[in-house]
N, C-alpha and C. Protein backbone atom coordinates (compact mmCIF):
# COMPACT_ATOMS: atom_id res chain seq x y z
N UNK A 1 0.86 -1.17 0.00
CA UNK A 1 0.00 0.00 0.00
C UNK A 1 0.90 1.23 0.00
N UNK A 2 0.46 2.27 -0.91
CA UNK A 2 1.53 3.54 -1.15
C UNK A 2 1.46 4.33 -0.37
N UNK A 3 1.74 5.06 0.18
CA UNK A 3 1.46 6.16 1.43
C UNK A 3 0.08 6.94 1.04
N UNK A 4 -0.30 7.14 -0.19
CA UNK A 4 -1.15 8.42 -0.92
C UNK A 4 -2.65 7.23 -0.78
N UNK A 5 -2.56 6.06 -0.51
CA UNK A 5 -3.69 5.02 -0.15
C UNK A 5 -3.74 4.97 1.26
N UNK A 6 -2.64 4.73 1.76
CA UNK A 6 -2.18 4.65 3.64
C UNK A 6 -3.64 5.94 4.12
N UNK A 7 -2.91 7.13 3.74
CA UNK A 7 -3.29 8.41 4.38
C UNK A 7 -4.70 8.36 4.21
N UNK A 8 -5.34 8.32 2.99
CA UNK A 8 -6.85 7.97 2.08
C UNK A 8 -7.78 7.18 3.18
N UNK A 9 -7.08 6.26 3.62
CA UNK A 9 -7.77 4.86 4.38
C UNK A 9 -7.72 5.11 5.74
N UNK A 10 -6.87 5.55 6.29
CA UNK A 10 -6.74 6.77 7.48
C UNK A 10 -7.81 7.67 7.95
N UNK A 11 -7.85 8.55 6.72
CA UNK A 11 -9.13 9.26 6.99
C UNK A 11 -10.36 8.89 6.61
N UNK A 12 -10.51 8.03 5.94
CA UNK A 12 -12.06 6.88 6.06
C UNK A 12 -12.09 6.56 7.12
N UNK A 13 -11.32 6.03 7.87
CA UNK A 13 -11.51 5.30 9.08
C UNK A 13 -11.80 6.38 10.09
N UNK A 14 -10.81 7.09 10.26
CA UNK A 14 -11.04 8.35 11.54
C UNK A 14 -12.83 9.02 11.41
N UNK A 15 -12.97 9.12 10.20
CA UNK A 15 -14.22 10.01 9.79
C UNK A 15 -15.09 9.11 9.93
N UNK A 16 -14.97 7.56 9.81
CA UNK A 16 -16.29 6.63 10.54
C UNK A 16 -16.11 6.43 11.90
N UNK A 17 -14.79 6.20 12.18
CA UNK A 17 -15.11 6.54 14.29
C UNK A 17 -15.87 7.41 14.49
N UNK A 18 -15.47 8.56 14.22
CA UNK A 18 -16.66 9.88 14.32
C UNK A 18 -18.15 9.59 13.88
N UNK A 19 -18.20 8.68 13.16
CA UNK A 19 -19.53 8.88 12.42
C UNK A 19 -19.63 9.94 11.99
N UNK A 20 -19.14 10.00 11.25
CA UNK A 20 -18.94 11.45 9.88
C UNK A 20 -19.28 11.26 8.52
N UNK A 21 -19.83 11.58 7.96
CA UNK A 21 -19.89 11.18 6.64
C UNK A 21 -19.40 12.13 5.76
N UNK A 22 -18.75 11.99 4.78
CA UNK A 22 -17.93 12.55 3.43
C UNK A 22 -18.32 14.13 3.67
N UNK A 23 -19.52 14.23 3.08
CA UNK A 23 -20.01 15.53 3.56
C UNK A 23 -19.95 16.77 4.75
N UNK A 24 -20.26 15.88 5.97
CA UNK A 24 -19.93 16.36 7.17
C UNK A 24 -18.16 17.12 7.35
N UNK A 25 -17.82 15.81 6.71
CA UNK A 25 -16.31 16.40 6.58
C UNK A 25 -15.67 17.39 6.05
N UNK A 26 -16.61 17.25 4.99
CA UNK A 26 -16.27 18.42 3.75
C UNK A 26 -16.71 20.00 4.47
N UNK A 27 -17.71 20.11 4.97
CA UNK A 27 -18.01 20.72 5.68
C UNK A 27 -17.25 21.47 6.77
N UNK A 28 -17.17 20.40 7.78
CA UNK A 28 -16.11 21.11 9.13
C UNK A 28 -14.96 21.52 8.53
N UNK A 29 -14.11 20.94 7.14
CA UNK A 29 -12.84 20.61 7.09
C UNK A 29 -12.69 22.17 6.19
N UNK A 30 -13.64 22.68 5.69
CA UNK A 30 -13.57 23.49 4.03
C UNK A 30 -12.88 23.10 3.38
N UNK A 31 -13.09 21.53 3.13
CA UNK A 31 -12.14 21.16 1.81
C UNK A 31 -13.68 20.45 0.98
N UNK A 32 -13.29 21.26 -0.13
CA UNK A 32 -14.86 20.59 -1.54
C UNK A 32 -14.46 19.21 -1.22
N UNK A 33 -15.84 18.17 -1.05
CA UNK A 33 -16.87 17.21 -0.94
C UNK A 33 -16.12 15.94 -1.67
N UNK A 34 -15.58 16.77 -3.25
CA UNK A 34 -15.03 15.93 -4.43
C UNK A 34 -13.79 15.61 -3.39
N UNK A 35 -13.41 16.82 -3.45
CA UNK A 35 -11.44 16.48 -3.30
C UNK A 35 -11.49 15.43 -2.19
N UNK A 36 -12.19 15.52 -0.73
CA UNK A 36 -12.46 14.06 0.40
C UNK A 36 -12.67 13.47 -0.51
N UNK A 37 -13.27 13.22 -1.17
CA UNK A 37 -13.54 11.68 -2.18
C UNK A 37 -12.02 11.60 -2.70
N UNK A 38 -11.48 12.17 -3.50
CA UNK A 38 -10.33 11.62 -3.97
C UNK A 38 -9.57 11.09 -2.68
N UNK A 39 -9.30 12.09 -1.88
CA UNK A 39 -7.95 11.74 -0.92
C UNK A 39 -8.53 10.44 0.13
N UNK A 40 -9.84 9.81 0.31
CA UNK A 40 -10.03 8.49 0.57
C UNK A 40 -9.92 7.54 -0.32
N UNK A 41 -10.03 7.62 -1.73
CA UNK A 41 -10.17 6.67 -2.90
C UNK A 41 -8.16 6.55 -2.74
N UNK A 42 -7.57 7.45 -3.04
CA UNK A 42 -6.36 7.31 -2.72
C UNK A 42 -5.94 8.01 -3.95
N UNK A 43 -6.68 8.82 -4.72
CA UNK A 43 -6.77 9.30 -5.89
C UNK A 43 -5.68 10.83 -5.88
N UNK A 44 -5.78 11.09 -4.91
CA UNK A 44 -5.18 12.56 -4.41
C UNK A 44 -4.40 12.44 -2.89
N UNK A 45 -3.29 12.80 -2.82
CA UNK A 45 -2.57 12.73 -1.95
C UNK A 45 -2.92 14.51 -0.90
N UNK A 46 -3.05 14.70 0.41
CA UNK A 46 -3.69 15.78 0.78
C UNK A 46 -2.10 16.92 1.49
N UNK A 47 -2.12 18.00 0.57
CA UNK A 47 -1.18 18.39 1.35
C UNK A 47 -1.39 19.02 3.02
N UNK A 48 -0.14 19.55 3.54
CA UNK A 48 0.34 19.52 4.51
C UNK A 48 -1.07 20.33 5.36
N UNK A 49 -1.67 21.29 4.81
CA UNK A 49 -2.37 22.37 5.46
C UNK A 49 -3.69 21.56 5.23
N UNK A 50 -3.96 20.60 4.09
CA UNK A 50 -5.30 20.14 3.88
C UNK A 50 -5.33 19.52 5.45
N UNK A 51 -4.45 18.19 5.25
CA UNK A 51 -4.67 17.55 5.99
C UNK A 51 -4.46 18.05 7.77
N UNK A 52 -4.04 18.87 7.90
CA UNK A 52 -4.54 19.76 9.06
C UNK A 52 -5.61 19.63 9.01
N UNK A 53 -6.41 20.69 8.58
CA UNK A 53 -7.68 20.94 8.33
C UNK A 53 -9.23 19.31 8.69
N UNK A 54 -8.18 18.87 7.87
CA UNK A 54 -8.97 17.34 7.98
C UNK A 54 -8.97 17.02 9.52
N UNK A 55 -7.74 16.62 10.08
CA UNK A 55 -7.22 17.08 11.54
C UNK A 55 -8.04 17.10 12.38
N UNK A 56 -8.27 18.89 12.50
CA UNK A 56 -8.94 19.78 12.97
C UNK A 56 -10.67 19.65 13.13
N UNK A 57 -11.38 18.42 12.10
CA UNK A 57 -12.31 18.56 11.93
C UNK A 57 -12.87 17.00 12.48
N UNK A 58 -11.66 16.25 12.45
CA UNK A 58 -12.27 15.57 13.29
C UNK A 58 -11.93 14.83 14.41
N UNK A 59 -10.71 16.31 15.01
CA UNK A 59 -10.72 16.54 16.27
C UNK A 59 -9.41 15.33 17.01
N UNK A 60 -8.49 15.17 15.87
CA UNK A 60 -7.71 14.27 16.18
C UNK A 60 -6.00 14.68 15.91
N UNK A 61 -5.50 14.80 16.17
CA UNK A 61 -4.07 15.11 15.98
C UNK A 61 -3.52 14.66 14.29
N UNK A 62 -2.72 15.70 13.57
CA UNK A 62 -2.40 15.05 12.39
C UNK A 62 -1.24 14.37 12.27
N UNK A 63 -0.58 13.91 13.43
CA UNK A 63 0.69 12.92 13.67
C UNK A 63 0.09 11.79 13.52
N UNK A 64 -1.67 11.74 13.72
CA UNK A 64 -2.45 10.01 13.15
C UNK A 64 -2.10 9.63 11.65
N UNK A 65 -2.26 10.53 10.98
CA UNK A 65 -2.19 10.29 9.42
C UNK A 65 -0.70 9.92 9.04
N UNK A 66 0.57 10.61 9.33
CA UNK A 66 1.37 10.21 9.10
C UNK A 66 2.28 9.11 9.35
N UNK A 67 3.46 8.62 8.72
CA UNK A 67 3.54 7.09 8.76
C UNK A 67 5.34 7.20 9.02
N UNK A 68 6.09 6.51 10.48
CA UNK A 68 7.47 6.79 10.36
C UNK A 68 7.77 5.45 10.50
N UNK A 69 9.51 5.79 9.68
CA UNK A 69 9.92 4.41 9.27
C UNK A 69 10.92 4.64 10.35
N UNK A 70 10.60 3.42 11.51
CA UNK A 70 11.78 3.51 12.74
C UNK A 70 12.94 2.11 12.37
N UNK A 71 13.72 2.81 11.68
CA UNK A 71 14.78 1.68 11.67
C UNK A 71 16.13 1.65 12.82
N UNK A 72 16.21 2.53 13.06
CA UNK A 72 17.63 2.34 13.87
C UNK A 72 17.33 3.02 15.30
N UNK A 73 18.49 3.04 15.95
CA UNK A 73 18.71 3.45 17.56
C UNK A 73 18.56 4.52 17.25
N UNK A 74 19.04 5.36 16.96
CA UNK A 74 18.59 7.11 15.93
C UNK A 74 17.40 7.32 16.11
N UNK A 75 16.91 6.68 15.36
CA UNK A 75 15.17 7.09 15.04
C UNK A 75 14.64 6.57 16.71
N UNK A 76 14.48 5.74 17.04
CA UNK A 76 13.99 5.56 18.61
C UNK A 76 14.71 6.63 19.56
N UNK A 77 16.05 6.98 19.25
CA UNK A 77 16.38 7.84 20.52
C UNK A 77 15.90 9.30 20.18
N UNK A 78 15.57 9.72 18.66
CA UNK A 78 15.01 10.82 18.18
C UNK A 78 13.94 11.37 18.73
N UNK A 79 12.92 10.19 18.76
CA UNK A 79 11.40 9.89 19.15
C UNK A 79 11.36 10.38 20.75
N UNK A 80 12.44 9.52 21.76
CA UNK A 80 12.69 10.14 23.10
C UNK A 80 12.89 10.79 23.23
N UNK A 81 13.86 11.76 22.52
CA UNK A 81 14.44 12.90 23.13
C UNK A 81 13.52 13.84 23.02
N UNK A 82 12.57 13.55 21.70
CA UNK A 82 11.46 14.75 21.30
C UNK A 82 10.32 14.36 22.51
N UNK A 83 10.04 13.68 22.83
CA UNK A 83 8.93 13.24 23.87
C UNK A 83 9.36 14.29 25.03
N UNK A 84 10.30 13.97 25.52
CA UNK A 84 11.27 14.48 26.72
C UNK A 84 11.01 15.57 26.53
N UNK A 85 11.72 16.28 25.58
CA UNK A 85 11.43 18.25 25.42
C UNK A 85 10.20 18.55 25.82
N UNK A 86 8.99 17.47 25.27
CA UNK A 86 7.65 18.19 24.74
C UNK A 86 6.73 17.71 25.65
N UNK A 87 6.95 16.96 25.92
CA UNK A 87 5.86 16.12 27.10
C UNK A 87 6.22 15.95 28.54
N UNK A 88 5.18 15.47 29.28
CA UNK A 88 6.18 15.63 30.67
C UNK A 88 6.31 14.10 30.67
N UNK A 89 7.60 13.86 29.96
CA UNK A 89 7.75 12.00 30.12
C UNK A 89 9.22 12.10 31.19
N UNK A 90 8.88 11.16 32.30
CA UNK A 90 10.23 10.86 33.40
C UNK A 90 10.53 9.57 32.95
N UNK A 91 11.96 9.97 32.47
CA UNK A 91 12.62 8.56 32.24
C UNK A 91 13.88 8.45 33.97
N UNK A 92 14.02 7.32 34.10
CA UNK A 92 14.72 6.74 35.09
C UNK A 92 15.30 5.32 34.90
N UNK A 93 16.23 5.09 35.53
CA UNK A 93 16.94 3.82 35.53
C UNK A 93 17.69 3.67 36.85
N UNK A 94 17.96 2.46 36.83
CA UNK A 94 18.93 1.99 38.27
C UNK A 94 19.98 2.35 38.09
N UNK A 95 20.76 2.28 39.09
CA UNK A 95 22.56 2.65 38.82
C UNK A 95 23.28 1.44 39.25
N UNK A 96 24.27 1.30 39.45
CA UNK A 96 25.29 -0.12 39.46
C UNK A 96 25.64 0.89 40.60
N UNK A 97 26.76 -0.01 41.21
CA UNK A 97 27.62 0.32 42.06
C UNK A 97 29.07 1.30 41.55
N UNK A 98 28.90 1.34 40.77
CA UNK A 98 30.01 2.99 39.93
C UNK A 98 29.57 3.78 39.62
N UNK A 99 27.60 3.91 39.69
CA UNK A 99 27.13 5.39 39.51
C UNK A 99 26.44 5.31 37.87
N UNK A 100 26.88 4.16 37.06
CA UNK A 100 26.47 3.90 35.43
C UNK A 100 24.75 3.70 35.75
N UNK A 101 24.08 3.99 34.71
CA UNK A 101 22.73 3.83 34.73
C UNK A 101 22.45 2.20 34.08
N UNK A 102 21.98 1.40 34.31
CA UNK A 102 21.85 0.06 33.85
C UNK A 102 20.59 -0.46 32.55
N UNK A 103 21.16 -0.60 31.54
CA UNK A 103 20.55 -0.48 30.56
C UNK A 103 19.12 -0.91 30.33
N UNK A 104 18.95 -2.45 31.35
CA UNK A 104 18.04 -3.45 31.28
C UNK A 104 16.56 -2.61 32.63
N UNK A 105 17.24 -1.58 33.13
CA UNK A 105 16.38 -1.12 33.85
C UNK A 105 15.66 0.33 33.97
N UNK A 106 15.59 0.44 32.70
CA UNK A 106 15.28 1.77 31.81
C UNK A 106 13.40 1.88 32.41
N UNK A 107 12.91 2.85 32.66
CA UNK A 107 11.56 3.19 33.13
C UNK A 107 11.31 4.17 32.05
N UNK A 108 10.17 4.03 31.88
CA UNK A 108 9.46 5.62 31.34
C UNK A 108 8.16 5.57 31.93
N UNK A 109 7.69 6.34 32.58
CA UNK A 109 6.68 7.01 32.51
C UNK A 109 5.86 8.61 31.95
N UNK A 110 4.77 8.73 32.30
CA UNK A 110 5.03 10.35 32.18
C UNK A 110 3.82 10.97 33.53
N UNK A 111 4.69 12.04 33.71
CA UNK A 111 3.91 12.99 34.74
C UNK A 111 2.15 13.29 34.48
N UNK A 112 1.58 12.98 33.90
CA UNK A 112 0.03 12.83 33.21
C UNK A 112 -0.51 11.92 33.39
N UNK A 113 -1.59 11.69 34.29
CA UNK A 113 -2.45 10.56 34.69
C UNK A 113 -3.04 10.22 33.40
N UNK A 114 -3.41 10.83 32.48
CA UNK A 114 -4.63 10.85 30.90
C UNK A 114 -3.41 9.95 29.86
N UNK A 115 -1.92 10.35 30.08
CA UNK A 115 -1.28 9.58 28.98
C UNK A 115 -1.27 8.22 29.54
N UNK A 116 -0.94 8.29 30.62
CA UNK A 116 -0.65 6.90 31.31
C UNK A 116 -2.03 5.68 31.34
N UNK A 117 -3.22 6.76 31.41
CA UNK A 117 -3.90 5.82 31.64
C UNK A 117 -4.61 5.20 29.72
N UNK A 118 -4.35 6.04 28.76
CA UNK A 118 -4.48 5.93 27.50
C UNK A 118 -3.34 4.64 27.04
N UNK A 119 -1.96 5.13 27.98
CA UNK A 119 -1.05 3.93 27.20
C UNK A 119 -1.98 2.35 28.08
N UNK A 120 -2.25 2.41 28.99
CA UNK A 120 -2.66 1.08 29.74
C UNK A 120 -3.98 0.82 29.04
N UNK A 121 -4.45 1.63 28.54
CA UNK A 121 -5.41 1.06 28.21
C UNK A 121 -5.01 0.53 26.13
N UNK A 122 -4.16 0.98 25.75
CA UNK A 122 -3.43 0.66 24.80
C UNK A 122 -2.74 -1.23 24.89
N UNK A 123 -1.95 -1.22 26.09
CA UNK A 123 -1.28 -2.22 26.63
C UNK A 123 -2.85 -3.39 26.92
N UNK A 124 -3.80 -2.71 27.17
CA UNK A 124 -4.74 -3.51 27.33
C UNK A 124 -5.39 -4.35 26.40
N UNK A 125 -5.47 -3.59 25.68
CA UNK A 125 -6.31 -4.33 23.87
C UNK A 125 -5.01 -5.12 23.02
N UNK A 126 -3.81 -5.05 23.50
CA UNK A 126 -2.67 -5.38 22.67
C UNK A 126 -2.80 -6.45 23.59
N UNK A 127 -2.91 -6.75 24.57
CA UNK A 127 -2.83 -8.16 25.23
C UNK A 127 -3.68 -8.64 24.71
N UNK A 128 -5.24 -8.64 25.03
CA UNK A 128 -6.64 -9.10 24.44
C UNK A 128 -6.35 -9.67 23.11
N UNK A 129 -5.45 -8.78 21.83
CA UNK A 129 -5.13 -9.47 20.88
C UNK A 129 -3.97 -10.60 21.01
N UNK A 130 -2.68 -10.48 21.67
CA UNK A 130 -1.98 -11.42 21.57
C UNK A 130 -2.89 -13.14 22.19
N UNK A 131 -3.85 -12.63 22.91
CA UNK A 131 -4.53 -13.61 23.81
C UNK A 131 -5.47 -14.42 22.90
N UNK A 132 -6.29 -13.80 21.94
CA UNK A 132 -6.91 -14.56 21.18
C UNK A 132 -6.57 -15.66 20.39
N UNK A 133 -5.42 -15.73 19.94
CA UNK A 133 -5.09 -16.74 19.08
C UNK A 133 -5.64 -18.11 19.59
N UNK A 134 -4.96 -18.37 21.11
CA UNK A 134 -5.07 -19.29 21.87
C UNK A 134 -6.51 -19.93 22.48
N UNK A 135 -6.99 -18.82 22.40
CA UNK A 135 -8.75 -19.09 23.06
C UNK A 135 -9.23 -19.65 21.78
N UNK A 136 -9.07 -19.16 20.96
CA UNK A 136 -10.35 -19.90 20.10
C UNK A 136 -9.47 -20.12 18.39
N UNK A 137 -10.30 -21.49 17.84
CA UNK A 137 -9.29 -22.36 16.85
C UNK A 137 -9.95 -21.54 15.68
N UNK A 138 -11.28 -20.60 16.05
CA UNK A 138 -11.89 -20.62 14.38
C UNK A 138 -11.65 -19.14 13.92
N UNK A 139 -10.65 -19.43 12.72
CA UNK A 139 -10.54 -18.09 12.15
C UNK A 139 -11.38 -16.56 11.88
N UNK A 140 -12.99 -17.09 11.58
CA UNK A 140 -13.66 -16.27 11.74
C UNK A 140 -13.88 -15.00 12.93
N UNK A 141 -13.77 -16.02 14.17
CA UNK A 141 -14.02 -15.49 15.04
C UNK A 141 -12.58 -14.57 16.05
N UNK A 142 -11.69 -15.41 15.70
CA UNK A 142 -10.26 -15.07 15.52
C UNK A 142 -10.11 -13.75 14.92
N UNK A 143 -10.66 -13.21 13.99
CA UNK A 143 -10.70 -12.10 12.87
C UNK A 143 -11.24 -10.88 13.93
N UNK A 144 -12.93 -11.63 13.97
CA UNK A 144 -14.02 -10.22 14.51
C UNK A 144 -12.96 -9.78 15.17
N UNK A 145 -12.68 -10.74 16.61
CA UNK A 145 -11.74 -10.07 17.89
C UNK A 145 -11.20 -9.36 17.79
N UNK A 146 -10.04 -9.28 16.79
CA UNK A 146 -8.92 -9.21 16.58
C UNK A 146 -9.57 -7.56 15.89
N UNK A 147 -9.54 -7.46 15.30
CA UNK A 147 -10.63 -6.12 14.72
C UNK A 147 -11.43 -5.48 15.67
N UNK A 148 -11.96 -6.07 16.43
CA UNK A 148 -12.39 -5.25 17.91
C UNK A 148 -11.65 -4.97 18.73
N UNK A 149 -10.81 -5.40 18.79
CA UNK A 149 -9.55 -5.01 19.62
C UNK A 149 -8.89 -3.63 18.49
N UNK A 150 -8.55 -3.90 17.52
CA UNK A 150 -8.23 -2.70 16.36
C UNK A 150 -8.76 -1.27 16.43
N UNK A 151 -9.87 -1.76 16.84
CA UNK A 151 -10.98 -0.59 16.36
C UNK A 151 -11.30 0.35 18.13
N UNK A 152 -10.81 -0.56 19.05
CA UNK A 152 -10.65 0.12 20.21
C UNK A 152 -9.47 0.69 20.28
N UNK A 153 -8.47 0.26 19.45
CA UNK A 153 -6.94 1.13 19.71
C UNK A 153 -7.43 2.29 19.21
N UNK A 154 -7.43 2.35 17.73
CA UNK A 154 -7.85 3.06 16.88
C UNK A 154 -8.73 4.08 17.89
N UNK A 155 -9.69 4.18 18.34
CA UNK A 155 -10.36 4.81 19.21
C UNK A 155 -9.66 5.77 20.03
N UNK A 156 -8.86 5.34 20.41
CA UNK A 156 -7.92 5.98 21.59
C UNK A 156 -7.22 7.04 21.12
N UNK A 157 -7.00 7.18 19.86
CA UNK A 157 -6.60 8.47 19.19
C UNK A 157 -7.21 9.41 19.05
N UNK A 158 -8.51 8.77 19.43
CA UNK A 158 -9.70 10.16 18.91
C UNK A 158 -9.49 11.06 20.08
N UNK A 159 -8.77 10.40 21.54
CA UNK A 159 -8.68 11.24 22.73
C UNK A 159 -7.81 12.51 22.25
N UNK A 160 -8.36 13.46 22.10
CA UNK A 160 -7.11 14.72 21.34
C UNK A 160 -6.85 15.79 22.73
N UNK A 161 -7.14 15.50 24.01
CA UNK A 161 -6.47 16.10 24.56
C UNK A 161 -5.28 16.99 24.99
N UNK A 162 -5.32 18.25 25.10
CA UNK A 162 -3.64 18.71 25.03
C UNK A 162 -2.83 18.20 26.32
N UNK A 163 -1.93 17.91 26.29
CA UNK A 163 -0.89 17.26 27.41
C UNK A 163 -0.93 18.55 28.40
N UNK A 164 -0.31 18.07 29.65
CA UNK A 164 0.16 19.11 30.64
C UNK A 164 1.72 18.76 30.50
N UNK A 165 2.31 20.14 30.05
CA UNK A 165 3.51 20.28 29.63
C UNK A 165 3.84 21.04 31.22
N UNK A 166 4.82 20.10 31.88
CA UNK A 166 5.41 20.23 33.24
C UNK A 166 6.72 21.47 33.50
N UNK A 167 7.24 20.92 32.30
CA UNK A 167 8.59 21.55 32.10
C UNK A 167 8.93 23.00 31.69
């Protein structure tokens, strides 16, 4: 799937959590009715300010739509360090007996009862899915779950709350 389909299918989906329809969107978003049709068909790729707009309308952060490729220690320590600046995330670790921080005992939390309790409830539906396989042999039903569990992550984004920035 190409990114210009990724993003398209993105905002189909966000705009049916909402129960939104094409229109509605077109509407909150002031983007013409047509052009949402293209940029869900995958027909039109939405630039930077559209897809704000799109965003904005249905009330969800536009870091949902976009897609990062985390390949290396770089890109993960990138991701932390930007968290750190911007959020109130406390990282901690143990120390050894020379004062070194110990790698295997790395913590994160963050100062925000709303992130913490969004990631647990994240950690929650990601278990529920690893758990299904085992409960039940029939693919069908294997599927729904597994998609209800999806569609509750998915959910959790719609929380667009602004953080309490501590720092």
């Amino acid at each position: 799937m190409d990114n210009r389909h990724s993003i398209g299918s993105k905002i189909q989906k966000y705009r049916k959590l909402k129960d939104m329809t094409q229109d509605e969107l077109s509407k909150q978003s002031g983007i013409y009715l047509s052009t949402i049709k293209k940029y869900e068909s995958g027909e039109r790729n939405p630039k930077p300010d559209q897809l704000q707009k799109i965003a904005e309308a249905l009330g969800i952060s536009v870091t949902v739509f976009l897609d990062y490729d985390i390949n290396t220690v770089s890109d993960v320590l990138s991701l932390v360090m930007k968290l750190n600046e911007q959020s109130p995330l406390k990282i901690s670790a143990d120390k050894d007996k020379d004062g070194n921080y110990i790698p295997s005992s790395i913590h994160m939390t963050f100062e925000d009862s709303q992130i913490n309790e969004a990631i647990c409830s994240y950690l929650n539906c990601k278990q529920q899915i690893d758990l299904i396989a085992y409960e039940d042999n029939d693919k069908a039903v294997i599927e729904q779950q597994k998609e209800f569990y999806d569609d509750k992550i998915n959910r959790l984004l719609l929380f667009n709350e602004c953080i309490k920035k501590i720092r």
